[in-house]
C-alpha atoms as a PDB file:
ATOM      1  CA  UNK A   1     -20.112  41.673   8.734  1.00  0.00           C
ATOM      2  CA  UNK A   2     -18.825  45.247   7.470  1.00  0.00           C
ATOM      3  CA  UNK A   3     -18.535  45.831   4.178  1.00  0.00           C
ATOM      4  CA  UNK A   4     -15.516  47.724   3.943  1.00  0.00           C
ATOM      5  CA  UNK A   5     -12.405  46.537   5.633  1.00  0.00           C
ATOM      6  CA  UNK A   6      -9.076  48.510   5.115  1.00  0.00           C
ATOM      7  CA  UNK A   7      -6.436  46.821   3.815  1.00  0.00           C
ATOM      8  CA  UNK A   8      -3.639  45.425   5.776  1.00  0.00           C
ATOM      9  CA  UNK A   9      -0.055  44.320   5.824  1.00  0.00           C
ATOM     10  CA  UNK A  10       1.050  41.652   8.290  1.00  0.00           C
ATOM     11  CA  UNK A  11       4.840  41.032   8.497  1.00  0.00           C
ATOM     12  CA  UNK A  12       7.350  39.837  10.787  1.00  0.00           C
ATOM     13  CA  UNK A  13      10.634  41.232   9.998  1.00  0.00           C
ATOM     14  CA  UNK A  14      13.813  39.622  10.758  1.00  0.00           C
ATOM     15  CA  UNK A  15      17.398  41.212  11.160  1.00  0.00           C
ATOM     16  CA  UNK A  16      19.850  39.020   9.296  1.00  0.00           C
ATOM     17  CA  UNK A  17      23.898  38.648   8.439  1.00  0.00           C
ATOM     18  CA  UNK A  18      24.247  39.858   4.441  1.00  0.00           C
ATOM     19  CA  UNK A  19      23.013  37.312   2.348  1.00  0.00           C
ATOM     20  CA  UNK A  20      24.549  35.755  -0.565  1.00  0.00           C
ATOM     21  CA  UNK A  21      23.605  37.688  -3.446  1.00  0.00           C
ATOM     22  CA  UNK A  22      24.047  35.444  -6.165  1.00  0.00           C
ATOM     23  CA  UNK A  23      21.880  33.161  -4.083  1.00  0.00           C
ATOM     24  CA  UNK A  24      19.279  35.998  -3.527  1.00  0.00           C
ATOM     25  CA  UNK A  25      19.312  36.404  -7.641  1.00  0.00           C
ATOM     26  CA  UNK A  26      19.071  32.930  -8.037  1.00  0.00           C
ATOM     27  CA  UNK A  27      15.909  32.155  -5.636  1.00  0.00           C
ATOM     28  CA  UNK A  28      14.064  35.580  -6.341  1.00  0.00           C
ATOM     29  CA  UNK A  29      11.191  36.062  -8.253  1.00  0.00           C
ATOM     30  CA  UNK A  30      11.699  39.592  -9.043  1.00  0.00           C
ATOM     31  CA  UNK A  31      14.681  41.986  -7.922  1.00  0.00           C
ATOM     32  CA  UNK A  32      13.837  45.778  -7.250  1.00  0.00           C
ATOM     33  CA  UNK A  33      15.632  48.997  -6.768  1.00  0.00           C
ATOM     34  CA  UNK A  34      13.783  51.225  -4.359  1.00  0.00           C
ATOM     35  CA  UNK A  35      13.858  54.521  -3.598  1.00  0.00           C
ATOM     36  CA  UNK A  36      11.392  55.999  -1.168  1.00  0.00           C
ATOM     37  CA  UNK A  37      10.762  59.731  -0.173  1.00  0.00           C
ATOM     38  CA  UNK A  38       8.822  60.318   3.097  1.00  0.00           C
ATOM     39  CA  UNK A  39       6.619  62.748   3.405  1.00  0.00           C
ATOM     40  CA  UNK A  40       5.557  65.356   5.752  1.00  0.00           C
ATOM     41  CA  UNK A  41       2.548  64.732   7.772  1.00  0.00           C
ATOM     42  CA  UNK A  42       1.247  64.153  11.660  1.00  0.00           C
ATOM     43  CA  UNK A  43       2.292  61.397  13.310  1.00  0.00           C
ATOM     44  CA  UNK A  44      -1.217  59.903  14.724  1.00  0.00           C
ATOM     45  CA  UNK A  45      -1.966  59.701  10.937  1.00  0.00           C
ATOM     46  CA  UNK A  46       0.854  57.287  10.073  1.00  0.00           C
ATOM     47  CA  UNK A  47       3.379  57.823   7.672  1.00  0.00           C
ATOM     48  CA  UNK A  48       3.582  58.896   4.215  1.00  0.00           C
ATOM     49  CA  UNK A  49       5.686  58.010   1.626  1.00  0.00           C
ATOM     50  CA  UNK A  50       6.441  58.346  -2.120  1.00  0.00           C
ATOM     51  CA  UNK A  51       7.866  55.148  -3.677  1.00  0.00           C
ATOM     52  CA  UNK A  52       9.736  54.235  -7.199  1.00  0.00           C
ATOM     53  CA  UNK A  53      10.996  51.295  -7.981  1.00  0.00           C
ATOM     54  CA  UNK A  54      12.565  50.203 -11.111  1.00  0.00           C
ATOM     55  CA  UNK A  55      12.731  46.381 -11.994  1.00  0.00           C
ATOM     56  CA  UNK A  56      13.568  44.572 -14.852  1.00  0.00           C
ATOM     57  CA  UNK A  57      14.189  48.060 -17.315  1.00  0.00           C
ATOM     58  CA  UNK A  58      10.406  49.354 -15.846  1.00  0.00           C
ATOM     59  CA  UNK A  59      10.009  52.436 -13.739  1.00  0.00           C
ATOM     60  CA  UNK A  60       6.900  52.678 -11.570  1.00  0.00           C
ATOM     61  CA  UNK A  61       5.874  54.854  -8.433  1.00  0.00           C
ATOM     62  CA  UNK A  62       3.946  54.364  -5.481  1.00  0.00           C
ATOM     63  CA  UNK A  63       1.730  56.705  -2.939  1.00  0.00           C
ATOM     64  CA  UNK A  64       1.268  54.987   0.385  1.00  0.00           C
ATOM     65  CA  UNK A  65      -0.293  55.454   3.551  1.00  0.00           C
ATOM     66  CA  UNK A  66       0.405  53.559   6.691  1.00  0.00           C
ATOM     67  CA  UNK A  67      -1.037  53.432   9.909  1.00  0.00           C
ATOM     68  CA  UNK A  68       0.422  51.020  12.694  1.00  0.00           C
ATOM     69  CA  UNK A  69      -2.164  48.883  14.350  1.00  0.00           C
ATOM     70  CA  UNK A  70       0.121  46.490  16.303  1.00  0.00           C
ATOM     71  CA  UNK A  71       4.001  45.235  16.197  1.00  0.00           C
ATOM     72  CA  UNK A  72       3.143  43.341  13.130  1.00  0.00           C
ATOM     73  CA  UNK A  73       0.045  44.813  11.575  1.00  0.00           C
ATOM     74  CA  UNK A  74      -0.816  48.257   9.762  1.00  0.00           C
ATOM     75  CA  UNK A  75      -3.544  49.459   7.387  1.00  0.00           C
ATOM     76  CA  UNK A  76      -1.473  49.846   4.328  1.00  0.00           C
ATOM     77  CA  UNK A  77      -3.411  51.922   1.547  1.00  0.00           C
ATOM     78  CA  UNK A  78      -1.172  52.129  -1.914  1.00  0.00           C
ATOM     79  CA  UNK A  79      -1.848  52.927  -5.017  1.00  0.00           C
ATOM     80  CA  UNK A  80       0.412  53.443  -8.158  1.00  0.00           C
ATOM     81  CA  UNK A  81       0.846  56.971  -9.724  1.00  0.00           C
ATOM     82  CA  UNK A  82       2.374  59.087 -12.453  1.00  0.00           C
ATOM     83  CA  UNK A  83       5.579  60.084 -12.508  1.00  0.00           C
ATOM     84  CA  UNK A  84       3.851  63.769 -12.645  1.00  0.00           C
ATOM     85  CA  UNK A  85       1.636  63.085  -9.323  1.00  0.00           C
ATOM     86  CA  UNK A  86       5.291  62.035  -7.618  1.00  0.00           C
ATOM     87  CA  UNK A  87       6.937  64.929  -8.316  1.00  0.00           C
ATOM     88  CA  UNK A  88       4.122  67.244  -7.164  1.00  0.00           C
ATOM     89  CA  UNK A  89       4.255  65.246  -3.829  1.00  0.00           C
ATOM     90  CA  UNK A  90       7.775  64.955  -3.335  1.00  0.00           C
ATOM     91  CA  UNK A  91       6.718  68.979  -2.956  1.00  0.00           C
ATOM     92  CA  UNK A  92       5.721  67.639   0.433  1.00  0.00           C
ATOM     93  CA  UNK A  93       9.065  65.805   1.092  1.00  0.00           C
ATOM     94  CA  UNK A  94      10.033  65.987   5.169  1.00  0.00           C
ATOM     95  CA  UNK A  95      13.085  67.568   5.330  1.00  0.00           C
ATOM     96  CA  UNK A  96      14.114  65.586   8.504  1.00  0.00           C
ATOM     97  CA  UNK A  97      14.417  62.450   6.323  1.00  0.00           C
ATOM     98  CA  UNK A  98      16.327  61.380   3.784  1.00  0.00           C
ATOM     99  CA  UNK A  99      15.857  59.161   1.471  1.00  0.00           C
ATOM    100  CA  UNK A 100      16.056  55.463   1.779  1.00  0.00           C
ATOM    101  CA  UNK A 101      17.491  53.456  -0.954  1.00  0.00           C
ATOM    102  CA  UNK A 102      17.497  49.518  -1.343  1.00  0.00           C
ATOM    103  CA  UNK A 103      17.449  46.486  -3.070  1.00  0.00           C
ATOM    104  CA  UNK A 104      14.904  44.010  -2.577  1.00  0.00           C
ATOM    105  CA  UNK A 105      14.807  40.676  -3.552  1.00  0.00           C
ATOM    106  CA  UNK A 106      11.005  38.896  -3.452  1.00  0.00           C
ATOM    107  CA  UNK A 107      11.706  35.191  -2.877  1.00  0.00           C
ATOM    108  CA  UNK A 108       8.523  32.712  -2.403  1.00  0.00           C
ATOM    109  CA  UNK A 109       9.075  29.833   0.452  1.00  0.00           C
ATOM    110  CA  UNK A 110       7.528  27.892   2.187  1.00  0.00           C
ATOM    111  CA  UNK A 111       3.799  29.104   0.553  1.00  0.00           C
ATOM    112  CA  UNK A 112       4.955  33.058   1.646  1.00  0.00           C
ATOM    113  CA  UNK A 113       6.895  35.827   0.039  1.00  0.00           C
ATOM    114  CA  UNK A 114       9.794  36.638   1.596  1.00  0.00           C
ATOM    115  CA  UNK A 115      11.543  40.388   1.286  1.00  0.00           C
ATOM    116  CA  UNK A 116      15.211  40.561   1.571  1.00  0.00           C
ATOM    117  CA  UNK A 117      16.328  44.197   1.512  1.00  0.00           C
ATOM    118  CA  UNK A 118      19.553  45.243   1.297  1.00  0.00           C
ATOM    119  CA  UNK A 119      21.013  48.853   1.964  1.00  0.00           C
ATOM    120  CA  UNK A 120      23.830  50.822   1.129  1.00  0.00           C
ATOM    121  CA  UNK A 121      24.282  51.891   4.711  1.00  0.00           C
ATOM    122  CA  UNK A 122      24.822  48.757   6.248  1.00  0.00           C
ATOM    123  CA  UNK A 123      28.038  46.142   5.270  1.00  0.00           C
ATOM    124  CA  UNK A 124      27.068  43.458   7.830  1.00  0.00           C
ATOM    125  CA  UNK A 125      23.140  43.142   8.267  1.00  0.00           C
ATOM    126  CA  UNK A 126      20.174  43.326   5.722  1.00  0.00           C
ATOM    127  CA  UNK A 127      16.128  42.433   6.403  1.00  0.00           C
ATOM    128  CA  UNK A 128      14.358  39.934   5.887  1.00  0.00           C
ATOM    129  CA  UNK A 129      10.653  40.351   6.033  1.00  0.00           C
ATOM    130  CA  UNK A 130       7.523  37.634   5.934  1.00  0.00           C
ATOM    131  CA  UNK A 131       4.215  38.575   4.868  1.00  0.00           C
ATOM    132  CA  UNK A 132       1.692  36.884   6.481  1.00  0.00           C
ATOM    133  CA  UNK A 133      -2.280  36.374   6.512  1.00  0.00           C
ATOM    134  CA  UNK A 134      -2.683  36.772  10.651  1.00  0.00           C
ATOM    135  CA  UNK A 135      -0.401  37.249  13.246  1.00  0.00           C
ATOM    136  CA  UNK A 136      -0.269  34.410  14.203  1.00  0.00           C
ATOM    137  CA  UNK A 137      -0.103  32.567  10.858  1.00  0.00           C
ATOM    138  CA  UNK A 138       3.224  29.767  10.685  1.00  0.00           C
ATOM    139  CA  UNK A 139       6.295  30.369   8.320  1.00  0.00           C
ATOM    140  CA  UNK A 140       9.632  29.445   7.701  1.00  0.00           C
ATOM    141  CA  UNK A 141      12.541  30.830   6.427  1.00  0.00           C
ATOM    142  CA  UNK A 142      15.447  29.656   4.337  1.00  0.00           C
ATOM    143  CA  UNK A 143      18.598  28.574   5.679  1.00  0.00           C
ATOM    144  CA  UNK A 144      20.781  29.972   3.160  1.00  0.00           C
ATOM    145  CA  UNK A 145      19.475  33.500   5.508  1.00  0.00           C
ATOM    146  CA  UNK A 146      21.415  33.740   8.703  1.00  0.00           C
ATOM    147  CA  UNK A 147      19.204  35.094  11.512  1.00  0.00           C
ATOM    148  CA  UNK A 148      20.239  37.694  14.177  1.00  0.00           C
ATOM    149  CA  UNK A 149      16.973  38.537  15.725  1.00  0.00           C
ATOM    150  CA  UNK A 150      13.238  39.310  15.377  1.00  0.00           C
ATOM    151  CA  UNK A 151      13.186  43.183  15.056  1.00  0.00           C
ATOM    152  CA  UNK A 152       9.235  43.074  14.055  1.00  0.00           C
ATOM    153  CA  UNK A 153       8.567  45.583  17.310  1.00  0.00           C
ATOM    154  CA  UNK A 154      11.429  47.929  17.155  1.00  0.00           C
ATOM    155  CA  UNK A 155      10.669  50.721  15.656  1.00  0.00           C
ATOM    156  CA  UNK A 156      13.761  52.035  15.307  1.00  0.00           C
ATOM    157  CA  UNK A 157      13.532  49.544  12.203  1.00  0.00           C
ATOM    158  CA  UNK A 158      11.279  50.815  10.539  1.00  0.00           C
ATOM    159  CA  UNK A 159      12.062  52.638   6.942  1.00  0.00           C
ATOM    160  CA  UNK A 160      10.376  55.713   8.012  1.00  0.00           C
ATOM    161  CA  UNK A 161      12.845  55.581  11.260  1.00  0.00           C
ATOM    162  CA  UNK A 162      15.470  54.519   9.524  1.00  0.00           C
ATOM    163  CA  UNK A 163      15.088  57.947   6.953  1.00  0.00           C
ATOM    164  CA  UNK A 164      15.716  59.478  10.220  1.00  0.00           C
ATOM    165  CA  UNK A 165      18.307  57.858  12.318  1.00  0.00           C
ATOM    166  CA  UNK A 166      20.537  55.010  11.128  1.00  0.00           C
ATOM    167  CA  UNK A 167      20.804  52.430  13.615  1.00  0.00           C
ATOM    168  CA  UNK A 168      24.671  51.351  13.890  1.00  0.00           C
ATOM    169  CA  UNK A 169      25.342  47.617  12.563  1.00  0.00           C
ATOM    170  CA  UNK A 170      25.079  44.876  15.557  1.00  0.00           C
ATOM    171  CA  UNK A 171      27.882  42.577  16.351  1.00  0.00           C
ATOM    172  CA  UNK A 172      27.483  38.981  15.486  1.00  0.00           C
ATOM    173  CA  UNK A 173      27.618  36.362  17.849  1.00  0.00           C
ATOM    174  CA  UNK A 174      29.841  33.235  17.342  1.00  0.00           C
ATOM    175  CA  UNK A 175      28.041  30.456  16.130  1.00  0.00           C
END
C-alpha cells in the first residue's frame, strides 16, 4: 500500500429548478456566501482558485488546487490562508474570468452532504451537488429539490467554466 494518497473529491452534481429558500435555511447545516477568484495557470495542471467565504459573521479564505481525474473525481488539495496570502495571489487573478459568486447551503441527507448553490446569474436553475466516498457509492436526494438532469460530466458546469462562459438557463419540461 502507498503511503501517501492525494486527496480527493467525489461528487455528482445535479442541475435543479430554484429551490425553496426558506426550506434550504431550514434543512441546512450551515449557509455560505462564496466568492471565488480563479487564477492563472496551465491547463494540464488543473485549476486554481482563491476562495472566501463568509458564514455566520466569520470571514475565511481558501487556496485550492484541482486536478480532474474522471467525470466525478479530482485530487482536490485546499488549505485555508490569510487574508494577506489572498491578496498577494489574487496578484495572479486570470483576467479571462470573472468572478463567481454564490450561496451555498450544506444540507446532510440521507448519511451525505448535499451542496445547493445558488447564483446571481441564473433565475430558474441552481446545483445541487453530492459528495460521495466512490463513484459508485448510493445516495439520495430530497424531494423538496426538483431535478433537471445529471450535469456531473459537462464541463461547461464547472465553476472554473462557468467564470468563463455562462451557460444560458434550460427550459423546464412539464411535469
Amino acid at each position: 500500500m502507498s503511503g501517501n494518497r492525494e486527496p480527493l473529491e467525489i461528487e455528482r452534481k445535479f442541475l435543479i429548478s430554484m429551490p425553496d429558500r426558506a426550506r434550504l435555511d431550514a434543512e441546512a447545516r450551515e449557509k455560505w456566501k462564496i466568492r471565488q477568484v480563479y487564477l492563472s495557470g496551465r491547463p494540464e495542471q488543473g485549476s486554481r482558485r482563491v476562495r472566501r467565504v463568509r458564514c455566520g459573521g466569520a470571514e475565511h479564505w481558501y487556496y485550492s488546487e484541482k486536478i480532474r481525474l474522471s467525470d466525478m473525481t479530482r485530487i482536490e488539495r485546499e488549505r485555508e490562508i490569510t487574508a494577506e496570502e489572498a491578496e498577494t495571489l489574487l496578484e495572479e487573478r486570470d483576467a479571462a474570468k470573472r468572478p463567481i459568486e454564490k450561496t451555498r447551503w450544506r444540507i446532510p441527507y440521507g448519511g451525505r452532504l448535499l451542496e445547493v448553490d445558488v447564483f446571481p446569474f441564473w433565475k430558474r436553475q441552481a446545483f445541487c451537488e453530492v459528495e460521495l466516498p466512490g463513484e459508485d457509492a448510493d445516495y439520495a436526494l430530497p424531494p423538496y429539490l426538483r431535478v433537471l438532469r445529471e450535469v456531473s460530466g459537462e464541463h461547461r458546469y464547472d465553476n472554473n467554466n462557468l467564470a468563463r462562459e455562462i451557460p444560458a438557463e434550460e427550459a423546464e419540461e412539464d411535469a
